[in-house]
PDB file of N, CA and C in Angstrom:
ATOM      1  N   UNK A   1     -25.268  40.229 110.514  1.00  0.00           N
ATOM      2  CA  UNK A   1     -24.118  40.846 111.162  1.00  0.00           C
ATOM      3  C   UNK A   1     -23.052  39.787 111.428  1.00  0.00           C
ATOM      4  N   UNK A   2     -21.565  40.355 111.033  1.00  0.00           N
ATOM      5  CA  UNK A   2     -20.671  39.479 111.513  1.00  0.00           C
ATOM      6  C   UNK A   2     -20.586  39.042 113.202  1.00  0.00           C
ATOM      7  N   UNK A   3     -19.719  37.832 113.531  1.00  0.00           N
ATOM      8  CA  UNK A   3     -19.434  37.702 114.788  1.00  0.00           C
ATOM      9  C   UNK A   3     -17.894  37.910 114.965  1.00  0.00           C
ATOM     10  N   UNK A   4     -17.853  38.506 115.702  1.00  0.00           N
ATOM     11  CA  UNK A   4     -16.571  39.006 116.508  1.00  0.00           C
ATOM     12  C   UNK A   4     -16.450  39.052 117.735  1.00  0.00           C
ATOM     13  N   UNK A   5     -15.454  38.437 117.983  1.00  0.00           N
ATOM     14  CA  UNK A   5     -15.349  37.709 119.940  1.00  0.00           C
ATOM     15  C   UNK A   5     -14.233  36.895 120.348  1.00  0.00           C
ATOM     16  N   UNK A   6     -14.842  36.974 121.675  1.00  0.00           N
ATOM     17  CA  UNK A   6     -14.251  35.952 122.452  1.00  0.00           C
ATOM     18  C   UNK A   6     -16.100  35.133 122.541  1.00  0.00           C
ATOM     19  N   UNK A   7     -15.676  33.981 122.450  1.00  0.00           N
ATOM     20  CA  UNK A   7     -17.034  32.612 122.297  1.00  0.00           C
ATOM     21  C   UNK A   7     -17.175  32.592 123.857  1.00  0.00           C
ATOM     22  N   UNK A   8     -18.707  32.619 124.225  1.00  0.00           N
ATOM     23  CA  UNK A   8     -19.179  32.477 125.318  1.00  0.00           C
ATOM     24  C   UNK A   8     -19.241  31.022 125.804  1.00  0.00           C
ATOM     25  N   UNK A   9     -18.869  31.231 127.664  1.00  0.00           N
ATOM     26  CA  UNK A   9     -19.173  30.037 128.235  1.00  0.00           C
ATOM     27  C   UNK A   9     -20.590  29.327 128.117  1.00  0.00           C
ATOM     28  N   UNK A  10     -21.343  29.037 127.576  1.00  0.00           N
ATOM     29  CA  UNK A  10     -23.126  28.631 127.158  1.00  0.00           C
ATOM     30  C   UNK A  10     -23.745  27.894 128.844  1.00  0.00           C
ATOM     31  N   UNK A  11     -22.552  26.930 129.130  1.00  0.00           N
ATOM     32  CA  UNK A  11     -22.766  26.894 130.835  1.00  0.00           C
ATOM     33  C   UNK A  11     -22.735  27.578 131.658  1.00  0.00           C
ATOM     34  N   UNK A  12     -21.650  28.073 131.758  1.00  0.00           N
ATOM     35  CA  UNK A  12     -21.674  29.263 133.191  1.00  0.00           C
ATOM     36  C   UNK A  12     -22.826  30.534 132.792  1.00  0.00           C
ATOM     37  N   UNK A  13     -23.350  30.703 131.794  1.00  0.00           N
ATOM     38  CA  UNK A  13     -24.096  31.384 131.369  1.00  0.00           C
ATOM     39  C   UNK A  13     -25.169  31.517 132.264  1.00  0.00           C
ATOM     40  N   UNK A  14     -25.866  29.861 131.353  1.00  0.00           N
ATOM     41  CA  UNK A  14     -26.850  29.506 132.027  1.00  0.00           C
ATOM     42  C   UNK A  14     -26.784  29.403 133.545  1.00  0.00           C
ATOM     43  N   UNK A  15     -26.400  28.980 134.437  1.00  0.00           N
ATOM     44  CA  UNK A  15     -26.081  29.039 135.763  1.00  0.00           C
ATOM     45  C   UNK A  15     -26.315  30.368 136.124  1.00  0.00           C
ATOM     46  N   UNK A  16     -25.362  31.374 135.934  1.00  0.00           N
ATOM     47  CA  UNK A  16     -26.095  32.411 136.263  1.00  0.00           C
ATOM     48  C   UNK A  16     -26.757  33.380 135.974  1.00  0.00           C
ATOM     49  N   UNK A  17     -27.854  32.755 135.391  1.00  0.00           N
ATOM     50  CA  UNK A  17     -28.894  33.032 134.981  1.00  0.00           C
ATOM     51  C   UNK A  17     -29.892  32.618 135.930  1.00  0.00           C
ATOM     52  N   UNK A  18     -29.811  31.310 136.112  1.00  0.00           N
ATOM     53  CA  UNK A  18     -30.634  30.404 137.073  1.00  0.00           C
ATOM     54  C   UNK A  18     -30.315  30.750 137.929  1.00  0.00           C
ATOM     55  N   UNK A  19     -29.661  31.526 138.655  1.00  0.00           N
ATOM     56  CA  UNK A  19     -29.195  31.889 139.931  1.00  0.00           C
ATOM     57  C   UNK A  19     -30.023  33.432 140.153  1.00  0.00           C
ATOM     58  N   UNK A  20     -30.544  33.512 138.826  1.00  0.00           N
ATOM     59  CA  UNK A  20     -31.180  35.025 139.338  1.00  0.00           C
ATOM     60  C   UNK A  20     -30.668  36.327 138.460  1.00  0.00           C
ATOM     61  N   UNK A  21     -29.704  35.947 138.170  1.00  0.00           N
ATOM     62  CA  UNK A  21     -28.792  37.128 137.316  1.00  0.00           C
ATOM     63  C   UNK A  21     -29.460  37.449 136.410  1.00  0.00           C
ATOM     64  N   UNK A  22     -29.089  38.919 135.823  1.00  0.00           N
ATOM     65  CA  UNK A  22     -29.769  39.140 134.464  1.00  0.00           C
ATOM     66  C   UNK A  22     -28.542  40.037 133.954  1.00  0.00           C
ATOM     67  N   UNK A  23     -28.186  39.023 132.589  1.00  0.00           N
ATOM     68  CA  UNK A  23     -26.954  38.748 132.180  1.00  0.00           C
ATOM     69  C   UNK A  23     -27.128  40.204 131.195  1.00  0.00           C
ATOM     70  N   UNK A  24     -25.855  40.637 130.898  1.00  0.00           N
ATOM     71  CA  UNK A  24     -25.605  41.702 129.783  1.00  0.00           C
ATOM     72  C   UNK A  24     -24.328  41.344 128.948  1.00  0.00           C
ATOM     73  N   UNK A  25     -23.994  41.534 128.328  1.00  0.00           N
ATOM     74  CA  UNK A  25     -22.777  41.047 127.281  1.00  0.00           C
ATOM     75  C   UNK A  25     -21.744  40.990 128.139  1.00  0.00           C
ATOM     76  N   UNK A  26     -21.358  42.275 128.718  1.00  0.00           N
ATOM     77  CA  UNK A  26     -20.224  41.706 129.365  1.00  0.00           C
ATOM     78  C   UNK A  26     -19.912  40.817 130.893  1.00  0.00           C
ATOM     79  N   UNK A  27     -20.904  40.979 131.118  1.00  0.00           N
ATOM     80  CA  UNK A  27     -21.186  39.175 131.970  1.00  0.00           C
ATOM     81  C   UNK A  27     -20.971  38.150 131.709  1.00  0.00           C
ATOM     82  N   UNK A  28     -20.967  37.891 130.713  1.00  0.00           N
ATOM     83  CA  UNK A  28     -21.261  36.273 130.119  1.00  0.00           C
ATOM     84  C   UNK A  28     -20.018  35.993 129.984  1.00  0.00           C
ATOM     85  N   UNK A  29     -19.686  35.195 131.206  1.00  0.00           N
ATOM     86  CA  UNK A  29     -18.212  34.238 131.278  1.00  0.00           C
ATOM     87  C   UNK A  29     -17.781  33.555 129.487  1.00  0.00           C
ATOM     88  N   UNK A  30     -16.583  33.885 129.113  1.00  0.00           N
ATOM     89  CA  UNK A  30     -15.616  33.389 127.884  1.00  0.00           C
ATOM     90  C   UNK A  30     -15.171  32.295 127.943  1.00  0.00           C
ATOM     91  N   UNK A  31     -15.052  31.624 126.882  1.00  0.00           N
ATOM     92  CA  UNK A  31     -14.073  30.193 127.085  1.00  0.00           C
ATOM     93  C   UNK A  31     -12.555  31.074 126.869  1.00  0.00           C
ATOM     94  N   UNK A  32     -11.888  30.586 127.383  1.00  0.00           N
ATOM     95  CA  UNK A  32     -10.393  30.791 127.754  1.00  0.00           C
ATOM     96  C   UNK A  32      -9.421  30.787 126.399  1.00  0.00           C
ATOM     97  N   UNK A  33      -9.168  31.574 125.211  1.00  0.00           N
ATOM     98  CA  UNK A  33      -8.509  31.284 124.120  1.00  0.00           C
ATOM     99  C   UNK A  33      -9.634  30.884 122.788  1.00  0.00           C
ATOM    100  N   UNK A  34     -10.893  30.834 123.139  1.00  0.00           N
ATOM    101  CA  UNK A  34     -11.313  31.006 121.882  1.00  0.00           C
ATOM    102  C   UNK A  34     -12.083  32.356 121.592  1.00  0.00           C
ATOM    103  N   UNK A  35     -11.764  32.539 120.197  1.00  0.00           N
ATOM    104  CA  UNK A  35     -12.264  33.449 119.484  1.00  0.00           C
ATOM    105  C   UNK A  35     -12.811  33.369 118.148  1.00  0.00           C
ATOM    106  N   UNK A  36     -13.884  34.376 117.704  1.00  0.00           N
ATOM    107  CA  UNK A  36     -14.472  33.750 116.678  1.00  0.00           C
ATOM    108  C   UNK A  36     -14.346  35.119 115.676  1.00  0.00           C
ATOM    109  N   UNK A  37     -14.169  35.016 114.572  1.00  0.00           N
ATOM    110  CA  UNK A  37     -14.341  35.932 112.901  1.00  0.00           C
ATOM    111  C   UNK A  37     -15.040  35.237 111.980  1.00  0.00           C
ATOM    112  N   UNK A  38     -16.380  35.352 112.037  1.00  0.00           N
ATOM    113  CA  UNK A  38     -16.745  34.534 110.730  1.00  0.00           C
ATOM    114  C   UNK A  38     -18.254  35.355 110.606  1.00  0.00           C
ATOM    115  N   UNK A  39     -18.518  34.891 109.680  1.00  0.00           N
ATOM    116  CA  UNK A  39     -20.871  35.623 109.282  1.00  0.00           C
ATOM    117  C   UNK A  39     -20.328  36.501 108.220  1.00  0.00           C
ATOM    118  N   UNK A  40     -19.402  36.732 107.934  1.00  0.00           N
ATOM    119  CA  UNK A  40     -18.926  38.013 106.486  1.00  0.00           C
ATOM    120  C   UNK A  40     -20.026  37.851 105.547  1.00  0.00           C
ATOM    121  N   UNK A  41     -20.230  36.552 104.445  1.00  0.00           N
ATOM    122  CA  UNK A  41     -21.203  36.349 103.564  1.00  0.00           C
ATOM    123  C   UNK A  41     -20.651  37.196 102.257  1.00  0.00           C
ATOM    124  N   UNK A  42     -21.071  37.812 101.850  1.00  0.00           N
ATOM    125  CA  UNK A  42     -20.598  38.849 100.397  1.00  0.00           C
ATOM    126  C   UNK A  42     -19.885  39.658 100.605  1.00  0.00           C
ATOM    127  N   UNK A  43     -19.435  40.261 101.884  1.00  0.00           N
ATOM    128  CA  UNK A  43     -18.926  41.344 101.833  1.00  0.00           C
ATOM    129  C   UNK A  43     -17.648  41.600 103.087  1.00  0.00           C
ATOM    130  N   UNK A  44     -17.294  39.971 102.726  1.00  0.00           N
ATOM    131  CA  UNK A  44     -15.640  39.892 103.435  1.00  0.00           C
ATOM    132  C   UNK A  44     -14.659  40.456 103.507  1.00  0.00           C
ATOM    133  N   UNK A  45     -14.681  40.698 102.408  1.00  0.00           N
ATOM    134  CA  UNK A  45     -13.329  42.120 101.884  1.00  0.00           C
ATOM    135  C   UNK A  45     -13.566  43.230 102.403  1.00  0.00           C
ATOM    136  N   UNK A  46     -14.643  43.536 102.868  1.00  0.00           N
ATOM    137  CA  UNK A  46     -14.984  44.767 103.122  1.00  0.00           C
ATOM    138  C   UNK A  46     -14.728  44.415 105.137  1.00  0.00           C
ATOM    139  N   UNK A  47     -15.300  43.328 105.506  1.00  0.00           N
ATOM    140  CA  UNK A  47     -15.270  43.338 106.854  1.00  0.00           C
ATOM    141  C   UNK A  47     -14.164  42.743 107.370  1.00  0.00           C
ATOM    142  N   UNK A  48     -13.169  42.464 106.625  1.00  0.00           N
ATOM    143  CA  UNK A  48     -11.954  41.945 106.905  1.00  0.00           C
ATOM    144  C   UNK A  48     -11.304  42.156 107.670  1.00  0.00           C
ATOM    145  N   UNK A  49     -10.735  43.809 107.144  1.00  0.00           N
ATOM    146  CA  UNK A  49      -9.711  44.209 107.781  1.00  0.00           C
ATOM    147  C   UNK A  49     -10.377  44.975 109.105  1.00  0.00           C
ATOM    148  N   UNK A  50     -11.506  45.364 108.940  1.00  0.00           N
ATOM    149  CA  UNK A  50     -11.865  45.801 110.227  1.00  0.00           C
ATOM    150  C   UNK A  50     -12.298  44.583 111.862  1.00  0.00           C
ATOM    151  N   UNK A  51     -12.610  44.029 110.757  1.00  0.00           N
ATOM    152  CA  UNK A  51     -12.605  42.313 111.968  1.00  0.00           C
ATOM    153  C   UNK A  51     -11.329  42.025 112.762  1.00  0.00           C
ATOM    154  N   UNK A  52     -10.520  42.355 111.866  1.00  0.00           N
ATOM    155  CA  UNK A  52      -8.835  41.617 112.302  1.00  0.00           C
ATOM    156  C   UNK A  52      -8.393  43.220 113.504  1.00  0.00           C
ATOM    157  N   UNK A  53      -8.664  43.920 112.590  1.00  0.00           N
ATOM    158  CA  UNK A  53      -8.262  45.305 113.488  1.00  0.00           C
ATOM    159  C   UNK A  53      -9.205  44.827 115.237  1.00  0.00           C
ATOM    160  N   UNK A  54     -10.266  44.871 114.896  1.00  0.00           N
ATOM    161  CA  UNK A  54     -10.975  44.617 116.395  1.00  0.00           C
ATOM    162  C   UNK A  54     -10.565  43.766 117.174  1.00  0.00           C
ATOM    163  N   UNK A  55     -10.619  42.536 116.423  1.00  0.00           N
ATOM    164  CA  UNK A  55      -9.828  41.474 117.418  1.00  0.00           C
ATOM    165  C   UNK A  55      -8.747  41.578 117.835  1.00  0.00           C
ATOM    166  N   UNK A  56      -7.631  42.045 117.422  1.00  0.00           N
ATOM    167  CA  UNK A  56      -6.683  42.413 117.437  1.00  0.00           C
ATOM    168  C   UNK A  56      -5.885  43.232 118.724  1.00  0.00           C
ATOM    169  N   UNK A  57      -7.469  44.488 118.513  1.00  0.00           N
ATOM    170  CA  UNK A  57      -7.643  45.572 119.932  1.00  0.00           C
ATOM    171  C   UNK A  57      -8.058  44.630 121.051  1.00  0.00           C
ATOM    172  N   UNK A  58      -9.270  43.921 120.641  1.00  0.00           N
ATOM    173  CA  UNK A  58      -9.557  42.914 121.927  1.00  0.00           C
ATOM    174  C   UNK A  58      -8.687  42.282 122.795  1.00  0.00           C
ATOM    175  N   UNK A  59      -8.223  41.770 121.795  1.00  0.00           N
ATOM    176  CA  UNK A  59      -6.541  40.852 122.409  1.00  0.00           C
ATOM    177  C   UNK A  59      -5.355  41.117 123.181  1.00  0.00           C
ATOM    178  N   UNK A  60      -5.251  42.532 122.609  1.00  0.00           N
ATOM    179  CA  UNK A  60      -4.122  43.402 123.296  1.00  0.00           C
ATOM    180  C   UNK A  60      -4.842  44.664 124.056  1.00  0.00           C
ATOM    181  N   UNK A  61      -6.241  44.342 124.640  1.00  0.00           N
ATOM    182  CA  UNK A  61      -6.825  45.639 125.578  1.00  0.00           C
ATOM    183  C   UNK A  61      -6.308  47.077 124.814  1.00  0.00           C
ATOM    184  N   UNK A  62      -6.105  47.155 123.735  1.00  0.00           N
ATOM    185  CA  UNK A  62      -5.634  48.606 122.755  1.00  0.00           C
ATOM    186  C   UNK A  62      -7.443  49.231 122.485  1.00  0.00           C
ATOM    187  N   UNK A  63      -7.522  50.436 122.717  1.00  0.00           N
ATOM    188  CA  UNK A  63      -8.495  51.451 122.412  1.00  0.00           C
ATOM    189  C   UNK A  63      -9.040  50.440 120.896  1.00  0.00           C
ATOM    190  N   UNK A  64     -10.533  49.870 120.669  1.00  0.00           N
ATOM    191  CA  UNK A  64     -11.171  49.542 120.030  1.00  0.00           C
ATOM    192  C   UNK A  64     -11.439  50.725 118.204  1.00  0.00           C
ATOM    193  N   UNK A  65     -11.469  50.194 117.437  1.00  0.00           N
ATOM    194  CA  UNK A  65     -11.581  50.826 116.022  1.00  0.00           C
ATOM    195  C   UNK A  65     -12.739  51.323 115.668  1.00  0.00           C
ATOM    196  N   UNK A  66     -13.728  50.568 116.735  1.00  0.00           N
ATOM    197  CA  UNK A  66     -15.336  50.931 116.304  1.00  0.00           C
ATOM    198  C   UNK A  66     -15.967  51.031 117.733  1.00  0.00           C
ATOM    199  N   UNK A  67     -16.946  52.110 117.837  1.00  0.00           N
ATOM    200  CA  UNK A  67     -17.942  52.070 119.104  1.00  0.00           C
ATOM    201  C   UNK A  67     -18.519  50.857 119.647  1.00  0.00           C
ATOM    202  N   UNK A  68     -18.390  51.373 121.145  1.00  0.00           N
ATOM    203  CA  UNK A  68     -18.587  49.940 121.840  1.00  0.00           C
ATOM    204  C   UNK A  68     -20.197  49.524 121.700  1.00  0.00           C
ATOM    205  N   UNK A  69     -20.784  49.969 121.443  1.00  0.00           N
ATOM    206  CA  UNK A  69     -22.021  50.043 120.873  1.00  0.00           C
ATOM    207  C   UNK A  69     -21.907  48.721 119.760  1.00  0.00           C
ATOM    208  N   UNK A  70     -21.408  48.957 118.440  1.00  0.00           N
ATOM    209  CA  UNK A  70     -21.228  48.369 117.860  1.00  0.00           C
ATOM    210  C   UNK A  70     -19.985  46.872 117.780  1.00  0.00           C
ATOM    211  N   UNK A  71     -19.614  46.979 118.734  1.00  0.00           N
ATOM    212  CA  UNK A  71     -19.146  46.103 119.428  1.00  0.00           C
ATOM    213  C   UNK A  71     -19.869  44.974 119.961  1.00  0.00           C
ATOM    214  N   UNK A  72     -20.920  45.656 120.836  1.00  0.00           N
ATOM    215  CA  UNK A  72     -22.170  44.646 121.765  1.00  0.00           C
ATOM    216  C   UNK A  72     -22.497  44.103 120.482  1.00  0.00           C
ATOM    217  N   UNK A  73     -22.737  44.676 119.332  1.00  0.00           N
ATOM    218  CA  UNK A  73     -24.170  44.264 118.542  1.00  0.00           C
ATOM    219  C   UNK A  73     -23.038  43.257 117.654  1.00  0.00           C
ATOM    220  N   UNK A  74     -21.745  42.787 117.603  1.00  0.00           N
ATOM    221  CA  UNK A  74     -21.120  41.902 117.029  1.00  0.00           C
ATOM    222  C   UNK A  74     -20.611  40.924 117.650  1.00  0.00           C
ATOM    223  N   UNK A  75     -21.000  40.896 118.887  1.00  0.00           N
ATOM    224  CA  UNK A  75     -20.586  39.824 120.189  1.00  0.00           C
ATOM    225  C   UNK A  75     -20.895  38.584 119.946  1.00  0.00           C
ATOM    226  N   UNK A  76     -20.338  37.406 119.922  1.00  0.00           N
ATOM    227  CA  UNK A  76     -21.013  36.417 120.023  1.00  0.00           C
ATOM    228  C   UNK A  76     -21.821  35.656 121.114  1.00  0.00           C
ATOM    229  N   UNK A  77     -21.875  36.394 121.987  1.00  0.00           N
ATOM    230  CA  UNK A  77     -22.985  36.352 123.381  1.00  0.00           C
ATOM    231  C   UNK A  77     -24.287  36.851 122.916  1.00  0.00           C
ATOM    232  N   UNK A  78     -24.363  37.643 121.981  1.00  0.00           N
ATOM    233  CA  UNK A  78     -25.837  38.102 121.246  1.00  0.00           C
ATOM    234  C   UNK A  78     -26.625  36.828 121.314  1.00  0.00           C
ATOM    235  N   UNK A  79     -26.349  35.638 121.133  1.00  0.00           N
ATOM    236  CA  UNK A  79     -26.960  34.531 120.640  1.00  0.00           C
ATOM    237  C   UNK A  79     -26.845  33.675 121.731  1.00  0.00           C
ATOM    238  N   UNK A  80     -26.190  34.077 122.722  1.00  0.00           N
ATOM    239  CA  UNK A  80     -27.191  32.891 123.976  1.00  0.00           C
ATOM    240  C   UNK A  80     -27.877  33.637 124.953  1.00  0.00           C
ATOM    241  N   UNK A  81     -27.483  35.158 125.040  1.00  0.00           N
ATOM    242  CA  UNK A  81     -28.566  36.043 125.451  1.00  0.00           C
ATOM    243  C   UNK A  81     -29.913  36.065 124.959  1.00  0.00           C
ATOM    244  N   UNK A  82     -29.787  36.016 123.661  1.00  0.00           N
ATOM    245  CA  UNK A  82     -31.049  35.885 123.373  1.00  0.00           C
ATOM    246  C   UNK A  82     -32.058  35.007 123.492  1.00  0.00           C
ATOM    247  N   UNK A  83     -31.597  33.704 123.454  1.00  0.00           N
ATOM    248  CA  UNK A  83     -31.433  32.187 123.421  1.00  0.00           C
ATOM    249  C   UNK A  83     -32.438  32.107 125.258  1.00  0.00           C
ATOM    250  N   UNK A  84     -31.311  32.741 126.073  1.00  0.00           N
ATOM    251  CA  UNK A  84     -31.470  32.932 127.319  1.00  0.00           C
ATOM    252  C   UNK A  84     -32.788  33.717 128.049  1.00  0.00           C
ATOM    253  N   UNK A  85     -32.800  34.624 127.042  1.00  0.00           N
ATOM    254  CA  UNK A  85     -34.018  36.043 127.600  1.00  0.00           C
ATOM    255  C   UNK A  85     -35.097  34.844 127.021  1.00  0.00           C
ATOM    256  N   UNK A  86     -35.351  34.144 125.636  1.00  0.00           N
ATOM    257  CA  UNK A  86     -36.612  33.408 125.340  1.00  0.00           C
ATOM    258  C   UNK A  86     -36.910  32.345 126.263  1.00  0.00           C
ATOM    259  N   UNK A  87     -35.759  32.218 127.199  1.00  0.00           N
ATOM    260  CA  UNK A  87     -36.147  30.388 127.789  1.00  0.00           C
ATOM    261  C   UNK A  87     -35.730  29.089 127.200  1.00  0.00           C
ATOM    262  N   UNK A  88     -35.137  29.748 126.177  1.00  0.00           N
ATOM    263  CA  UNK A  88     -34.768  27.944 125.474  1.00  0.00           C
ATOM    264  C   UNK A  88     -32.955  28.103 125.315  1.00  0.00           C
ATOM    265  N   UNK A  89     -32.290  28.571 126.471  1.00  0.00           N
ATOM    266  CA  UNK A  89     -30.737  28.315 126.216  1.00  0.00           C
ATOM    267  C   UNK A  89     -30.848  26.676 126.712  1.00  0.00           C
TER     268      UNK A  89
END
């Protein structure tokens, strides 16, 4: 799956985590101005324009192109949540 985002804080994460929290996607504090489009692999052309469309919505809080569902599952917080739920962020 592609990543599409705003790139997670990996510190403030962890912190509150260790504090007890039990983090969900939209918890997980952002770094301030970064964003990520990349994982396409073969089929860029195809996830292109819908990547740019999303981010796009992200950026300008505009009604999203795809279910927020499918949203979570392209987050780039997927990967320190997970990281996080095993114990080894």
């Amino acid at each position: 799956m592609p990543v599409i985002g705003a790139m997670p804080d990996v510190h403030a994460a962890r912190e509150m985590e260790a504090n007890g929290g039990s983090l969900q996607p939209d918890d997980i504090p952002r770094l301030p101005g970064i964003y990520s489009v990349t994982g396409f692999a073969s089929r860029g052309l195809t996830w292109a324009s819908l990547a740019a469309e999303t981010l796009a919505s992200m950026l300008e809080d505009e009604p999203l192109p795809v279910e927020s569902d499918i949203v979570e599952a392209l987050d780039p917080a997927r990967f320190v949540l997970r990281r996080l739920r095993r114990g080894r962020a």
